[in-house]
Each structure stands twice: as structure tokens, then as C-alpha cells.
C-alpha atoms as a PDB file:
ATOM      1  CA  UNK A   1      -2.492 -13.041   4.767  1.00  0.00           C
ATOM      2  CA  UNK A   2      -5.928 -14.515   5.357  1.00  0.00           C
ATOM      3  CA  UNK A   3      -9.180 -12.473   4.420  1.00  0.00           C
ATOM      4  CA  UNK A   4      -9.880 -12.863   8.181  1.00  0.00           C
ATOM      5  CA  UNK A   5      -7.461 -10.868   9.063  1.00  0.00           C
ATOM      6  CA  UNK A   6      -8.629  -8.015   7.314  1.00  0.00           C
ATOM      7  CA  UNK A   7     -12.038  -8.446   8.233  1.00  0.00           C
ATOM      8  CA  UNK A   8     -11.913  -9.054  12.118  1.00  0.00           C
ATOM      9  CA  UNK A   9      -9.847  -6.365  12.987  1.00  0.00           C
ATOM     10  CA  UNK A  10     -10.122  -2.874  13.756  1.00  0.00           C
ATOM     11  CA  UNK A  11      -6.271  -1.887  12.677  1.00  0.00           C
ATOM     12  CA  UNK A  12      -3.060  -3.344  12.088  1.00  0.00           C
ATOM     13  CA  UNK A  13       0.073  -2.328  14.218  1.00  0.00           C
ATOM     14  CA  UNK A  14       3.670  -3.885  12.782  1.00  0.00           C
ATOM     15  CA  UNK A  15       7.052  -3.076  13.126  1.00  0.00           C
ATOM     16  CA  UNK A  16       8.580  -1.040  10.018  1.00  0.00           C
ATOM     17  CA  UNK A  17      11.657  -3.070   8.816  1.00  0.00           C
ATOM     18  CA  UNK A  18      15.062  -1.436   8.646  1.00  0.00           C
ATOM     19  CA  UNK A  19      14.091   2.428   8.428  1.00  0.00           C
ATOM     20  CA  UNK A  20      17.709   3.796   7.727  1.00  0.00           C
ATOM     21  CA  UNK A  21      17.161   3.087   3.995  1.00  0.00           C
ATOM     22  CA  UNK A  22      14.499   2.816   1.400  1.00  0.00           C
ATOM     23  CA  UNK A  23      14.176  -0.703   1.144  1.00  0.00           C
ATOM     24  CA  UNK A  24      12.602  -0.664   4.753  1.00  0.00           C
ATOM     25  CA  UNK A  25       9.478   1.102   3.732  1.00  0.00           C
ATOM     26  CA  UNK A  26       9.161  -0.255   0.306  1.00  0.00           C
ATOM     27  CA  UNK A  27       8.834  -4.211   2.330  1.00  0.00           C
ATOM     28  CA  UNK A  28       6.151  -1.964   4.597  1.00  0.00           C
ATOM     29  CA  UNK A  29       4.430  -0.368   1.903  1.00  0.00           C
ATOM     30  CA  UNK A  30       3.965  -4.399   0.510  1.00  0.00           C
ATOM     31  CA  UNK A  31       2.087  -5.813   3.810  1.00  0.00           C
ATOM     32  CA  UNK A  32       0.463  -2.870   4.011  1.00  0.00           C
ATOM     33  CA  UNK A  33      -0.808  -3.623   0.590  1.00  0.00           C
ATOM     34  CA  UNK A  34      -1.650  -6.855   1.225  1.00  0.00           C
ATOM     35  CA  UNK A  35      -3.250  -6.239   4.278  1.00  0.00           C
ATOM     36  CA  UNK A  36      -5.608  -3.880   2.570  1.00  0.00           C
ATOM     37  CA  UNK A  37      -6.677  -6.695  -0.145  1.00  0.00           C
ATOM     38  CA  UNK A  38      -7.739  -9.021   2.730  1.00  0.00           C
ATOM     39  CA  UNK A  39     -10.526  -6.297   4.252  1.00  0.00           C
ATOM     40  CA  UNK A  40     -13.492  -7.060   2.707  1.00  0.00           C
ATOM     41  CA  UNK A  41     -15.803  -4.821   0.832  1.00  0.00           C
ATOM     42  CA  UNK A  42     -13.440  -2.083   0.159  1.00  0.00           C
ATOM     43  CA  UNK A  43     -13.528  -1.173   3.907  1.00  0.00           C
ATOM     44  CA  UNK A  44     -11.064   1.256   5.240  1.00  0.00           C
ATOM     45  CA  UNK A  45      -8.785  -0.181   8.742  1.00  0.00           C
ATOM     46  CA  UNK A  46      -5.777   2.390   9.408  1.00  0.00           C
ATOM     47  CA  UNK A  47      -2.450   0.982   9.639  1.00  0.00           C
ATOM     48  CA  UNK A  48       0.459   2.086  12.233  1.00  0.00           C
ATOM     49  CA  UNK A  49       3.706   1.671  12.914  1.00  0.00           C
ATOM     50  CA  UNK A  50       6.601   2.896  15.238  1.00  0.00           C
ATOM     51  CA  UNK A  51      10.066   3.511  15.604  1.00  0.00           C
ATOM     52  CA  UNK A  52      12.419   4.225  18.253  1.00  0.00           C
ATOM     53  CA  UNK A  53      14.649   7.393  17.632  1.00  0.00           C
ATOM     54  CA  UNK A  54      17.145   9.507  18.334  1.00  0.00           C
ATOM     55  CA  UNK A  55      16.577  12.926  17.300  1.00  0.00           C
ATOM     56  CA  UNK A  56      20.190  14.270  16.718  1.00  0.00           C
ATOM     57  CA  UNK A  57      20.270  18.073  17.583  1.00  0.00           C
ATOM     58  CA  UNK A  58      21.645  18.242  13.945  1.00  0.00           C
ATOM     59  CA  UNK A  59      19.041  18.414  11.140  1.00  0.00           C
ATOM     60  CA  UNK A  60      21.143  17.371   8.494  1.00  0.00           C
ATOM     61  CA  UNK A  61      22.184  14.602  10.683  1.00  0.00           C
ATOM     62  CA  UNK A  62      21.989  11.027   8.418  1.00  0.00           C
ATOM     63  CA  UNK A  63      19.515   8.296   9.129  1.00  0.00           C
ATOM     64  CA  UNK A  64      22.304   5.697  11.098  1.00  0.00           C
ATOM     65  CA  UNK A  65      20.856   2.440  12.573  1.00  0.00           C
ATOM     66  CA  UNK A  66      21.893   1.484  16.065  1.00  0.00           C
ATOM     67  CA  UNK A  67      21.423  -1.070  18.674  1.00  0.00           C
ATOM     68  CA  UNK A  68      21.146  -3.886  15.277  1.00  0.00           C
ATOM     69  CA  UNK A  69      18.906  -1.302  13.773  1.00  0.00           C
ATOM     70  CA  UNK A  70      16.327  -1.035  16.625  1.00  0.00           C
ATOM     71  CA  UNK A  71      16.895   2.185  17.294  1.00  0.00           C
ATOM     72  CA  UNK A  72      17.527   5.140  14.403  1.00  0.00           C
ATOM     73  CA  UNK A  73      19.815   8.276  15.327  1.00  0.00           C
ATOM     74  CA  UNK A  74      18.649  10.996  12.627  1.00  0.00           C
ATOM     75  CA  UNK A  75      18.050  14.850  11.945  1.00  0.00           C
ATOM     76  CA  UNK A  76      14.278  15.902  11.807  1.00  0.00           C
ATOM     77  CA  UNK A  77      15.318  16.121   7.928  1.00  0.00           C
ATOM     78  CA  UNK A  78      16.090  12.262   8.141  1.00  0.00           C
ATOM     79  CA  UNK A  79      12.764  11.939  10.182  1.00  0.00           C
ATOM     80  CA  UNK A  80      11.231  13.949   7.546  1.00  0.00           C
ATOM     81  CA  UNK A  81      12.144  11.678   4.716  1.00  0.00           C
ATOM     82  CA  UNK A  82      10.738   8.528   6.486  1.00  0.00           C
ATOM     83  CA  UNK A  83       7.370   9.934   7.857  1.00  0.00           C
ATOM     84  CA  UNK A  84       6.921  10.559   4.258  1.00  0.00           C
ATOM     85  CA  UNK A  85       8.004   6.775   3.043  1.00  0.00           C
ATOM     86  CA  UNK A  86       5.478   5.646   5.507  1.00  0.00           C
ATOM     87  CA  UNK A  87       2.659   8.072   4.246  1.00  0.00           C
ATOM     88  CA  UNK A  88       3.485   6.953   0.942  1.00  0.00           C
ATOM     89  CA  UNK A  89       3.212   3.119   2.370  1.00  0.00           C
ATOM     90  CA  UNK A  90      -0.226   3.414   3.334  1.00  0.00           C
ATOM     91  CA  UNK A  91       0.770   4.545   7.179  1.00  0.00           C
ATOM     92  CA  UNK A  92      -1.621   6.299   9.318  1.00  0.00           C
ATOM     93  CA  UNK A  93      -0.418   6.703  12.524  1.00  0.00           C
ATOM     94  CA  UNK A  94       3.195   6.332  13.566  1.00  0.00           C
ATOM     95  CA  UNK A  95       4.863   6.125  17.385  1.00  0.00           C
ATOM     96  CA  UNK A  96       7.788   7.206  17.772  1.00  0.00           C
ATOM     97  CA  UNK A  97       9.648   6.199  21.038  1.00  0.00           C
ATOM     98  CA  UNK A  98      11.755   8.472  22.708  1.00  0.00           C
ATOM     99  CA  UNK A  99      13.281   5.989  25.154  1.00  0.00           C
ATOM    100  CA  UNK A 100      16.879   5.386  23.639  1.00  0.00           C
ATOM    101  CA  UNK A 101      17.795   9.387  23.004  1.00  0.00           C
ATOM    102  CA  UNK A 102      20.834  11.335  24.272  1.00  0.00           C
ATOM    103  CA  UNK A 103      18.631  14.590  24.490  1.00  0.00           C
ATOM    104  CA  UNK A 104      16.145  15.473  26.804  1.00  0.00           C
ATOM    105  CA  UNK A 105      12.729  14.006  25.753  1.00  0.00           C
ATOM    106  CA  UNK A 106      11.114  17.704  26.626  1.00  0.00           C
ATOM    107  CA  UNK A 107      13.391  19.310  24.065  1.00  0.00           C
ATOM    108  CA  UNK A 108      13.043  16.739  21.328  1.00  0.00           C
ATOM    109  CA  UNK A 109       9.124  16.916  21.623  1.00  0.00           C
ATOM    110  CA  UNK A 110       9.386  20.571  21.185  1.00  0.00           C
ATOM    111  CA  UNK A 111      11.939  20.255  17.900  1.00  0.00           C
ATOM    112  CA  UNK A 112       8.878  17.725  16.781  1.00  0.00           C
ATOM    113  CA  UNK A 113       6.034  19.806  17.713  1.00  0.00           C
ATOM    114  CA  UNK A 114       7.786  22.914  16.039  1.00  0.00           C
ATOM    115  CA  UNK A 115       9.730  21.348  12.805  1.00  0.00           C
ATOM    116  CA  UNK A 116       8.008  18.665  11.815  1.00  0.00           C
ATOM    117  CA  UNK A 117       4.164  17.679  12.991  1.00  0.00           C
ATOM    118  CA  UNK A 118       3.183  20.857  10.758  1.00  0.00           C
ATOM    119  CA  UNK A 119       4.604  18.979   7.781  1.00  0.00           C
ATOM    120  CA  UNK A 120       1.969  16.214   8.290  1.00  0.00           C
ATOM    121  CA  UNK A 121      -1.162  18.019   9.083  1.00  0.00           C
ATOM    122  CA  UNK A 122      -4.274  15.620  10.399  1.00  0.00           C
ATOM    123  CA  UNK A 123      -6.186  14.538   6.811  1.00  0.00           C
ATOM    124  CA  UNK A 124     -10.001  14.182   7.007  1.00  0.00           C
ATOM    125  CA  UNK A 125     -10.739  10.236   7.269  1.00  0.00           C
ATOM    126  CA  UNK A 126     -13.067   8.096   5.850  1.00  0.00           C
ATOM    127  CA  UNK A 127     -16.225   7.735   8.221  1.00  0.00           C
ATOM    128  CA  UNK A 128     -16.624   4.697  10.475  1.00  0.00           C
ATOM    129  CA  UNK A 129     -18.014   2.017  10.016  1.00  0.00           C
ATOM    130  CA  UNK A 130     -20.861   0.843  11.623  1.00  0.00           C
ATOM    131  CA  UNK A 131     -20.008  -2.429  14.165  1.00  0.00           C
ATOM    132  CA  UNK A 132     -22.063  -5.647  14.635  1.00  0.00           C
ATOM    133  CA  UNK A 133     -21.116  -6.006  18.388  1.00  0.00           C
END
């Protein structure tokens, strides 16, 4: 990681690693680390990632890779647990794509909306910074 990187860019997007276990976020929560050194001036640039899921109408339902680990059939627990991990990464915003599920994508937006955004309420951020256009 170069420090241009860090300075040129307004955030970083990458793909989470394996998210069925812990070492998945641990090898996110290191490039987001690194990524962090490169911005100069202690500046702030929010990082995001995504992940596409299958909300299992069970809660308890364990995190299970599928499709070579693509895709991850949980339980909003499960979901729970890594939304967490990637707060505790240095994740600010995470997609999660709705595309491979079994369930309808209206009912598993309304088990999200109802079970788990409230969990992660919206944190004041750091104010922008100014841009040299």
C-alpha cells in the first residue's frame, strides 16, 4: 500500500475475505489498517465492504458459506456477529446483497430493518474535509 493511495482517494471499497469465520475479518481489519497508515495527516476516509447473503428465516441459523464462499446463508444472529467483526475492523458502511436468497427480498429487508439496523445506530462522523478541486 502506497501513501497515494490513501491520499487520492475519497474511500476504499474491498471485498471482506471468507466471512463464515473469524479469520475473514481479522485479514479485513489488517488492510483496513494499513490503508489508514497511508492517508496522510491523520485524515479520516471511511472504508466499506459487502457481502452477499442469505438471511435464513432461522435466527440461530449458523454462518455456512456457499457458492465457494461468495455467498453466506446465516440467522440475523450470524449477521449480527459479523456486522460487529467489521465495526471492530474499522468498517463504515457495509452492502449487503440480497440477490442469491431463498426468501422474498421484501421480507428479509423488514427482518433487517426490525432486528438488526437498531443494533448499529448511525455514529456522528468526523467533519469533512475541505477539497482542492
Amino acid at each position: 500500500m502506497n501513501a497515494c493511495t490513501g491520499g487520492h482517494s475519497s474511500f476504499w471499497l474491498t471485498y471482506p475475505h471468507a466471512t463464515h469465520d473469524r479469520h475473514g475479518p481479522l485479514r479485513l481489519a489488517a488492510k483496513v489498517h494499513a490503508w489508514r497508515e497511508a492517508i496522510p495527516g491523520d485524515g479520516f476516509r471511511p472504508h466499506m465492504t459487502n457481502e452477499w447473503i442469505d438471511l435464513d428465516d432461522d435466527p440461530h441459523f449458523p454462518q455456512t458459506p456457499l457458492q465457494g464462499g461468495y455467498v453466506l446463508r446465516t440467522g440475523r444472529h450470524g449477521l449480527v456477529e459479523l456486522l460487529e467483526e467489521w465495526r471492530e475492523a474499522g468498517v463504515n458502511h457495509a452492502a449487503l446483497g440480497l440477490q442469491m436468497a431463498r426468501r422474498p427480498a421484501q421480507e428479509i429487508i423488514q427482518e433487517l430493518a426490525e432486528e438488526v439496523l437498531p443494533l448499529f445506530p448511525t455514529l456522528p462522523g468526523p467533519q469533512p474535509h475541505s477539497q482542492s478541486w
